[in-house]
PDB file of N, CA and C in Angstrom:
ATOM      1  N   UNK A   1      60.269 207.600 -19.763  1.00  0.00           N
ATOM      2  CA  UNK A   1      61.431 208.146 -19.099  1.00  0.00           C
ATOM      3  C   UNK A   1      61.578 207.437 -17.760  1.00  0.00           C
ATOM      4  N   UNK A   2      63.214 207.578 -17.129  1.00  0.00           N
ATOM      5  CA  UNK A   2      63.052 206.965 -15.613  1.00  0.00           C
ATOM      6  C   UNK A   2      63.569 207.980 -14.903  1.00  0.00           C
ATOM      7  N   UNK A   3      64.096 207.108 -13.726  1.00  0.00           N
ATOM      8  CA  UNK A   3      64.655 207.964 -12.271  1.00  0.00           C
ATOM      9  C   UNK A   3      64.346 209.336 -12.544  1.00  0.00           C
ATOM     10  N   UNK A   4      63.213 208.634 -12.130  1.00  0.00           N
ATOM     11  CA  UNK A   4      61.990 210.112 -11.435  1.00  0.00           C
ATOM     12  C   UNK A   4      61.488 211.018 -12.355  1.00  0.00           C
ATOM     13  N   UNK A   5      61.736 210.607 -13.660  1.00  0.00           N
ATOM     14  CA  UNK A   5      61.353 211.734 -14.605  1.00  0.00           C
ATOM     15  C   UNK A   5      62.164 213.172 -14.542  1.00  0.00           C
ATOM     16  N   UNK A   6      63.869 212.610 -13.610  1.00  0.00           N
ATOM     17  CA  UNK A   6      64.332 213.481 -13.840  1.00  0.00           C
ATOM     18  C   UNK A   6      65.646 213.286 -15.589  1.00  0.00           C
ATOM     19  N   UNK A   7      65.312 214.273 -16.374  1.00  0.00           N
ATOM     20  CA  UNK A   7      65.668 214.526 -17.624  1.00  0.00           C
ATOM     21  C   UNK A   7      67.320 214.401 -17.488  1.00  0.00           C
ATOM     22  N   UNK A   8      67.532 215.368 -16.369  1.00  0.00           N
ATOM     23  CA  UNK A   8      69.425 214.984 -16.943  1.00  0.00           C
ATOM     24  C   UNK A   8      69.585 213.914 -16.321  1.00  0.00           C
ATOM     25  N   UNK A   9      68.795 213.294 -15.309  1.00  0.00           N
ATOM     26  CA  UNK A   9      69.515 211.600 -14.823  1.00  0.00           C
ATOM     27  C   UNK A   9      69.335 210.208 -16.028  1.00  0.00           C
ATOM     28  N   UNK A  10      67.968 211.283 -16.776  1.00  0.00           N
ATOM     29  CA  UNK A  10      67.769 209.973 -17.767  1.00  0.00           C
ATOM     30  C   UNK A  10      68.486 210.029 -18.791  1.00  0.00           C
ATOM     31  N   UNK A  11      69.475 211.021 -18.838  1.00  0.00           N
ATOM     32  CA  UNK A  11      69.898 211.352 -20.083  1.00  0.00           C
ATOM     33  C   UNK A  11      71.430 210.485 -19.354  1.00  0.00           C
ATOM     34  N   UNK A  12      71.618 210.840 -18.775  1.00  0.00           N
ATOM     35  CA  UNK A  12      72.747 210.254 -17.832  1.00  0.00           C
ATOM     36  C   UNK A  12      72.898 208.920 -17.978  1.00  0.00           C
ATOM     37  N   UNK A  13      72.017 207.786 -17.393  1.00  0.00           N
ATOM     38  CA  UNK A  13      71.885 206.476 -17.794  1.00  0.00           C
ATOM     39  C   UNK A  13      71.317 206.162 -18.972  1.00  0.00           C
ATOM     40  N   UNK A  14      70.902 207.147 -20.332  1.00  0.00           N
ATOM     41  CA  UNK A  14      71.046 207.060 -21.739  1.00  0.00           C
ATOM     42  C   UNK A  14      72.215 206.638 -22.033  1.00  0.00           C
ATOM     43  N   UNK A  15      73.193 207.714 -21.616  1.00  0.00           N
ATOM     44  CA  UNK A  15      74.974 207.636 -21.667  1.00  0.00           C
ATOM     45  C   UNK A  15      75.102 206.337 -21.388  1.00  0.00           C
ATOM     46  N   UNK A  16      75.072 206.396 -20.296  1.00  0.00           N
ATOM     47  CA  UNK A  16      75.882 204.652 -19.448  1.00  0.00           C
ATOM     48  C   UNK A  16      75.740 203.739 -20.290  1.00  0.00           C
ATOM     49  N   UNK A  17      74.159 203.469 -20.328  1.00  0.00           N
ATOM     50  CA  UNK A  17      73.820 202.730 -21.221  1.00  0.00           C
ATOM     51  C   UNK A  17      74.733 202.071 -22.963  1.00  0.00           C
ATOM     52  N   UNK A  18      74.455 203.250 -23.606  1.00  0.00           N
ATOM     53  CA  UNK A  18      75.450 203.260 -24.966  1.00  0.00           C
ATOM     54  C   UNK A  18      77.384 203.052 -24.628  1.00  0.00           C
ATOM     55  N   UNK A  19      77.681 203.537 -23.593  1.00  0.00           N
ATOM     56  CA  UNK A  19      79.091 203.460 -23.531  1.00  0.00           C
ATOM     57  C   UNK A  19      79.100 202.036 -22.914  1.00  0.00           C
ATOM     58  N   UNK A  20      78.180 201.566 -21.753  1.00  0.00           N
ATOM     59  CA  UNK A  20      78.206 199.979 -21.869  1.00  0.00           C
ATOM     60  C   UNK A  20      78.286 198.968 -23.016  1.00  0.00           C
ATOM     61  N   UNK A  21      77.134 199.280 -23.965  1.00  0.00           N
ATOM     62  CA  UNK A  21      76.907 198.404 -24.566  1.00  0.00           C
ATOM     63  C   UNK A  21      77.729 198.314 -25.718  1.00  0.00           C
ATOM     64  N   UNK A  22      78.807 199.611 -26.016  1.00  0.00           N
ATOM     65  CA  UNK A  22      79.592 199.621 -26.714  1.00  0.00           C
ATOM     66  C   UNK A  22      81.141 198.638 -26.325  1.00  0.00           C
ATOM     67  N   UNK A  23      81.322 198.557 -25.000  1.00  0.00           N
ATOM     68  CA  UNK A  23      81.997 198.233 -24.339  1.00  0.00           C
ATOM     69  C   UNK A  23      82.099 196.551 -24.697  1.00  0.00           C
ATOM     70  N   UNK A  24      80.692 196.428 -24.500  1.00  0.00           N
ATOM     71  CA  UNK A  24      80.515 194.720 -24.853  1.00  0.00           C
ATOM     72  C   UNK A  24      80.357 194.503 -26.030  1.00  0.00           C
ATOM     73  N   UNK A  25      79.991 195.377 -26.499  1.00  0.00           N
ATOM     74  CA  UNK A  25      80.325 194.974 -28.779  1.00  0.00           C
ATOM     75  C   UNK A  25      81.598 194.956 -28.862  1.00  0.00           C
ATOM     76  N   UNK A  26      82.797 195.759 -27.814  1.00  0.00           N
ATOM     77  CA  UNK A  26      83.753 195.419 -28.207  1.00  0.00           C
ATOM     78  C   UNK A  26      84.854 194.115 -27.591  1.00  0.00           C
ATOM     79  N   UNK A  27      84.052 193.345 -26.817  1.00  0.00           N
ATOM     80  CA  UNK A  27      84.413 192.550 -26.401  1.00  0.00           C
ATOM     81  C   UNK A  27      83.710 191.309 -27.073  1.00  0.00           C
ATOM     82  N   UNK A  28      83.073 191.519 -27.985  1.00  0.00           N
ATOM     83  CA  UNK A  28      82.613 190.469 -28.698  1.00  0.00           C
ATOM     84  C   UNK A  28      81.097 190.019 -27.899  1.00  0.00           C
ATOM     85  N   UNK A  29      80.579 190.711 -27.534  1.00  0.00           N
ATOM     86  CA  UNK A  29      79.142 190.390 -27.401  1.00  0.00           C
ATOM     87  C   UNK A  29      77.905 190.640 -28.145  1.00  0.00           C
ATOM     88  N   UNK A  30      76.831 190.133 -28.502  1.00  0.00           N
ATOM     89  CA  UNK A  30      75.930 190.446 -29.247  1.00  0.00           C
ATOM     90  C   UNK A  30      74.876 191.194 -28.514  1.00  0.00           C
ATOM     91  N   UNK A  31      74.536 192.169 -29.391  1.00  0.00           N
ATOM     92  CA  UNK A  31      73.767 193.079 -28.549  1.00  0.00           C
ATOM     93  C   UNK A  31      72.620 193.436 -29.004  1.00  0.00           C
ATOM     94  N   UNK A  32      72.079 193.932 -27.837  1.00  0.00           N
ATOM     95  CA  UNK A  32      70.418 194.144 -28.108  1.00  0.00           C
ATOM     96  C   UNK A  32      70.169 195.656 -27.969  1.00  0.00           C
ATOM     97  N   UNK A  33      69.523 196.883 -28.782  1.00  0.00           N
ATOM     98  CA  UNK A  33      69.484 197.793 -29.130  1.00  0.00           C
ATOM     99  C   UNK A  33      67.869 198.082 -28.957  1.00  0.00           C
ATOM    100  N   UNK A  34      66.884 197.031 -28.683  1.00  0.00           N
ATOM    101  CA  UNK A  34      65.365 197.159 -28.958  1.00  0.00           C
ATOM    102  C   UNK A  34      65.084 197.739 -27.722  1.00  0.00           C
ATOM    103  N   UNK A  35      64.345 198.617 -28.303  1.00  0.00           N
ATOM    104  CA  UNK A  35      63.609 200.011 -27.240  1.00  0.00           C
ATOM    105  C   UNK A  35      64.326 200.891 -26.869  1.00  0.00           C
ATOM    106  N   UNK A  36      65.553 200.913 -27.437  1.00  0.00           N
ATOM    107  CA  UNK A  36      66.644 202.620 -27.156  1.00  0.00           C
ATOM    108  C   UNK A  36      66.036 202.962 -27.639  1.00  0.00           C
ATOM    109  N   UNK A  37      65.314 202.669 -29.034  1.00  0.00           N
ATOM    110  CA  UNK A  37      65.135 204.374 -29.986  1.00  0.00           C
ATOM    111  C   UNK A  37      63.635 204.491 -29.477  1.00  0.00           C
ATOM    112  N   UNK A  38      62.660 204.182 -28.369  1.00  0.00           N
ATOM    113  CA  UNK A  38      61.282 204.565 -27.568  1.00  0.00           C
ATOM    114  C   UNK A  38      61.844 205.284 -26.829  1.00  0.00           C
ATOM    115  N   UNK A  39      62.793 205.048 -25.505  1.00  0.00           N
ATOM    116  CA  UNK A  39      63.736 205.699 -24.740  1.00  0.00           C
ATOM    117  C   UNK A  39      64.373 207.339 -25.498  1.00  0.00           C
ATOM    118  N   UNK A  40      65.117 207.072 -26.272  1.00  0.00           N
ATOM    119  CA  UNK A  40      65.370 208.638 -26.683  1.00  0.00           C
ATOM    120  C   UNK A  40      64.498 209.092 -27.218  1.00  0.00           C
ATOM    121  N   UNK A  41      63.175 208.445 -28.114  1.00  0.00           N
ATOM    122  CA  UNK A  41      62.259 209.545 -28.358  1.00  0.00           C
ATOM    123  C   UNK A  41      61.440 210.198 -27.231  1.00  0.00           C
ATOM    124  N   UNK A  42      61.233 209.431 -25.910  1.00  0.00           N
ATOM    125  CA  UNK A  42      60.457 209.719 -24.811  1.00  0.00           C
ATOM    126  C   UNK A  42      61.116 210.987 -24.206  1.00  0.00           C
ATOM    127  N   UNK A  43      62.112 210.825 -23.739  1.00  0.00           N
ATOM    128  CA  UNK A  43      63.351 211.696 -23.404  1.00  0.00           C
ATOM    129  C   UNK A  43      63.232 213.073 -24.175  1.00  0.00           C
ATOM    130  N   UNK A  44      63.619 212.970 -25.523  1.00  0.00           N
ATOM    131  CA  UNK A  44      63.152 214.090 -26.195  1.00  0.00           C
ATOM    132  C   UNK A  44      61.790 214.987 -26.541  1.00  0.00           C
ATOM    133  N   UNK A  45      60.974 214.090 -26.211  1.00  0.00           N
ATOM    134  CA  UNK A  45      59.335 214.588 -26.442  1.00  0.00           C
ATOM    135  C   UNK A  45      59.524 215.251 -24.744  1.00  0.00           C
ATOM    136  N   UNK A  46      60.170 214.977 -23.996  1.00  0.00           N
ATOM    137  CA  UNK A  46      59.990 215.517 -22.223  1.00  0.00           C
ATOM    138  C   UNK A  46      61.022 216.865 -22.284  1.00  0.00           C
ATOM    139  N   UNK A  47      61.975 217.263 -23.106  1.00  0.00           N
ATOM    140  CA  UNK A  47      62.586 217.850 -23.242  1.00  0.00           C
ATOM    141  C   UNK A  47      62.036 219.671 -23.759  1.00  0.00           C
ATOM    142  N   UNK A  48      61.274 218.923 -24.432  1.00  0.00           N
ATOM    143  CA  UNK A  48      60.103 220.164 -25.483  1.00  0.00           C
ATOM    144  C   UNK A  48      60.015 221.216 -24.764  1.00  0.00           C
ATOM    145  N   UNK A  49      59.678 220.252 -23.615  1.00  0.00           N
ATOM    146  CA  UNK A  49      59.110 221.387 -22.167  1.00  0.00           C
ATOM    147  C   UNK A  49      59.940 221.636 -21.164  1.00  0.00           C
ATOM    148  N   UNK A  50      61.084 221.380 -21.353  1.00  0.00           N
ATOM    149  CA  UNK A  50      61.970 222.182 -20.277  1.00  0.00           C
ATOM    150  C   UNK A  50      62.117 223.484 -19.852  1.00  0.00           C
ATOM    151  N   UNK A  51      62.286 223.695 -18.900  1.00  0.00           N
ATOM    152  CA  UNK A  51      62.109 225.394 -18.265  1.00  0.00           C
ATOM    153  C   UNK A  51      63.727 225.419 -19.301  1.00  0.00           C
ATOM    154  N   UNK A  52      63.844 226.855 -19.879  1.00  0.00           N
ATOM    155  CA  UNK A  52      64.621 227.325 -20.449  1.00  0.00           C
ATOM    156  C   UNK A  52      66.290 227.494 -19.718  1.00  0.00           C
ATOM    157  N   UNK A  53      65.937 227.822 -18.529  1.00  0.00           N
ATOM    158  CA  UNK A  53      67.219 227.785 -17.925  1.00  0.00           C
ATOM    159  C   UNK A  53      68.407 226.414 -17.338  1.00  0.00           C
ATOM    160  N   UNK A  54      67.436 225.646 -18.501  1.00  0.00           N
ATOM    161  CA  UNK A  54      67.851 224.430 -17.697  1.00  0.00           C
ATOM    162  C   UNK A  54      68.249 223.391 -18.932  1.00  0.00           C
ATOM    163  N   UNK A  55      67.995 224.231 -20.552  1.00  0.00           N
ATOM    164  CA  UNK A  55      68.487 223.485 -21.248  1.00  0.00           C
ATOM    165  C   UNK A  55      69.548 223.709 -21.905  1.00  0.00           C
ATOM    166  N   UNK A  56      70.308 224.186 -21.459  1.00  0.00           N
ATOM    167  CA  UNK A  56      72.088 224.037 -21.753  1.00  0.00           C
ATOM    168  C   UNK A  56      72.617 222.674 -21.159  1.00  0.00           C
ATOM    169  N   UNK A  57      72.125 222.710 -20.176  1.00  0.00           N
ATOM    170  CA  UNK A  57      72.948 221.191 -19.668  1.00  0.00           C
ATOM    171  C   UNK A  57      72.076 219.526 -20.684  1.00  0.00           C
ATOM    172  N   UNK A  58      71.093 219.882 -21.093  1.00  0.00           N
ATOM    173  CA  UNK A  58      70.463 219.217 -21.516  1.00  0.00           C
ATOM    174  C   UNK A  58      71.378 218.971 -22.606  1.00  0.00           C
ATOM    175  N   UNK A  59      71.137 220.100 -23.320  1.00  0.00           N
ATOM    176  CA  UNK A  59      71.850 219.940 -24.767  1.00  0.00           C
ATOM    177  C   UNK A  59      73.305 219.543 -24.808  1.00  0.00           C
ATOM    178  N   UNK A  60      74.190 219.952 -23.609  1.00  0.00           N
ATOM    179  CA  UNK A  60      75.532 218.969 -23.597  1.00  0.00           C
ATOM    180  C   UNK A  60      75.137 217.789 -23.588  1.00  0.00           C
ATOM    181  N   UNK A  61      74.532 217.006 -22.698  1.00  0.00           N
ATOM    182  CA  UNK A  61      74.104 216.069 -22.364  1.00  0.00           C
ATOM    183  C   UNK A  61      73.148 215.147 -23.691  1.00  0.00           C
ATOM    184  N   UNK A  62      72.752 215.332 -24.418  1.00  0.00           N
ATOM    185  CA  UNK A  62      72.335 215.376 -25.894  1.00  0.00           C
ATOM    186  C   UNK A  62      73.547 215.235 -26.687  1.00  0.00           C
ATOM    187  N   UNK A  63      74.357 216.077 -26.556  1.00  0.00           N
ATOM    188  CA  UNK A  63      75.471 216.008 -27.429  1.00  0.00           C
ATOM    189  C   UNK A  63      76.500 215.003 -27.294  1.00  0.00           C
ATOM    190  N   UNK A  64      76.741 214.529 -25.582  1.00  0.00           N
ATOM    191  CA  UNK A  64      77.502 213.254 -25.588  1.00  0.00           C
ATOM    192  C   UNK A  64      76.435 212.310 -26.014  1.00  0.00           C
ATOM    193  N   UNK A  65      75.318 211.836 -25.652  1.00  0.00           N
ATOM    194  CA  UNK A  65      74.412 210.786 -26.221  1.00  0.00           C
ATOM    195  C   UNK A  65      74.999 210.927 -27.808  1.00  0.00           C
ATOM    196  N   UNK A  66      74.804 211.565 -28.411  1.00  0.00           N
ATOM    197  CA  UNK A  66      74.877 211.326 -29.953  1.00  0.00           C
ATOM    198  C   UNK A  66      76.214 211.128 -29.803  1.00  0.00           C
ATOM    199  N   UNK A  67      77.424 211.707 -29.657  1.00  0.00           N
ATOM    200  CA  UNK A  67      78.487 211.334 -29.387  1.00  0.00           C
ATOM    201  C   UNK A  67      78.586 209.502 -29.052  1.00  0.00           C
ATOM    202  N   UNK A  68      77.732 209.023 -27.940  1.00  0.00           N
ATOM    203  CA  UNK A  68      78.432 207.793 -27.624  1.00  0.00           C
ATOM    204  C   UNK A  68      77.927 206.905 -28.402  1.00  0.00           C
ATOM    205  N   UNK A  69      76.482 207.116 -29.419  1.00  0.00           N
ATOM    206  CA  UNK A  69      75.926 206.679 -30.330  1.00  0.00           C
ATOM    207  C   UNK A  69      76.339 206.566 -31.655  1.00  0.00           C
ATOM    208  N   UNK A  70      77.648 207.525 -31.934  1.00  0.00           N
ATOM    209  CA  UNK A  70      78.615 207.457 -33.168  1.00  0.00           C
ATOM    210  C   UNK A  70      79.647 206.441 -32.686  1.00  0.00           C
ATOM    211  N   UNK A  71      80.042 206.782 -31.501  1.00  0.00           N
ATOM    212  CA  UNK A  71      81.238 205.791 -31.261  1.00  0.00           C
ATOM    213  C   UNK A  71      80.683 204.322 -31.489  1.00  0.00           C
ATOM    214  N   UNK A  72      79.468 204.254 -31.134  1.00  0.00           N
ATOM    215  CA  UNK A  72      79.018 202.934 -31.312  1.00  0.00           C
ATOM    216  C   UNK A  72      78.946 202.093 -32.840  1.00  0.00           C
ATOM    217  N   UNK A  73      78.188 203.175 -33.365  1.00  0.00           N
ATOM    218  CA  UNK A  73      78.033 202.943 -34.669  1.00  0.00           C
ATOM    219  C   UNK A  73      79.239 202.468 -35.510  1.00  0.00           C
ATOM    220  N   UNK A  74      80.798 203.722 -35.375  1.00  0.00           N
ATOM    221  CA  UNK A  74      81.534 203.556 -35.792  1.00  0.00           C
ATOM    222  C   UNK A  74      82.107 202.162 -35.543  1.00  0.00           C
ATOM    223  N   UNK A  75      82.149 201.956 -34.341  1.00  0.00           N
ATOM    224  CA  UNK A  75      82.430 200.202 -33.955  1.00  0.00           C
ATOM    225  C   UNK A  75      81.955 198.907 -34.846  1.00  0.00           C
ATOM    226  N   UNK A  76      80.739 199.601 -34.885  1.00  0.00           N
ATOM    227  CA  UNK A  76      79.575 198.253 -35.785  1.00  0.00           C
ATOM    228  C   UNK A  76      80.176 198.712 -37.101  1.00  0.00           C
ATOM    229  N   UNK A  77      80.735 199.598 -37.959  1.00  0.00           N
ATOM    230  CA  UNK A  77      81.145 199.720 -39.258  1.00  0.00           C
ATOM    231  C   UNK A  77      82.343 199.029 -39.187  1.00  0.00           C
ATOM    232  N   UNK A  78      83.123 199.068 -38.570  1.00  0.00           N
ATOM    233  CA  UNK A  78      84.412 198.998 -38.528  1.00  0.00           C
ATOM    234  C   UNK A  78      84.332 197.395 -38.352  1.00  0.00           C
ATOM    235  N   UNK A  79      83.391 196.816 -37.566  1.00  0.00           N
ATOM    236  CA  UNK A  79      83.432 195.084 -37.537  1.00  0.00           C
ATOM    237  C   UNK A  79      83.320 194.340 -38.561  1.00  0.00           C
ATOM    238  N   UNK A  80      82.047 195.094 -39.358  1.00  0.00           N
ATOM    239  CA  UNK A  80      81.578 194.796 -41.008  1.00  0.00           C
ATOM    240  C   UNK A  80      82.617 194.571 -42.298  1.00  0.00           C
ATOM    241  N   UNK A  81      83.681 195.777 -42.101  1.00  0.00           N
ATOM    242  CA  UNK A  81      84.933 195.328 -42.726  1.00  0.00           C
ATOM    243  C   UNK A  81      85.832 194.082 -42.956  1.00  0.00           C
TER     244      UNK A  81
END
């Protein structure tokens, strides 16, 4: 995990991350994907243990990640065509 081992900042530049790199798949760049999926499993294994009052924002925050991770995907299907 980074910046500070705080969970919603890492989840935060999780986001950035995927909506960047989607950004440049769609501009025709080739992209590199190696070690996102260490990154969200780390993230999620740190999550386990969240104080309870604090994982609602998590789980939005979870929910755009998978969110910007479909948009991505959908991109990479849609090129394959």
């Amino acid at each position: 995990m980074n910046d500070d081992d705080d969970p919603a900042a890492t989840l935060d530049a999780l986001i950035d991350l995927v909506d960047a790199t989607r950004r440049a798949y769609a501009a025709g760049a080739l992209v590199d994907l190696t070690g996102l999926d260490v990154e969200v499993e780390q993230i999620c294994r740190a999550l386990t243990d969240a104080p309870r009052e604090h994982r609602p924002v998590y789980v939005a925050k979870l929910e755009a990640l998978v969110a910007s991770f479909d948009g991505l995907a959908a991109d990479m299907r849609a090129a394959q065509r």
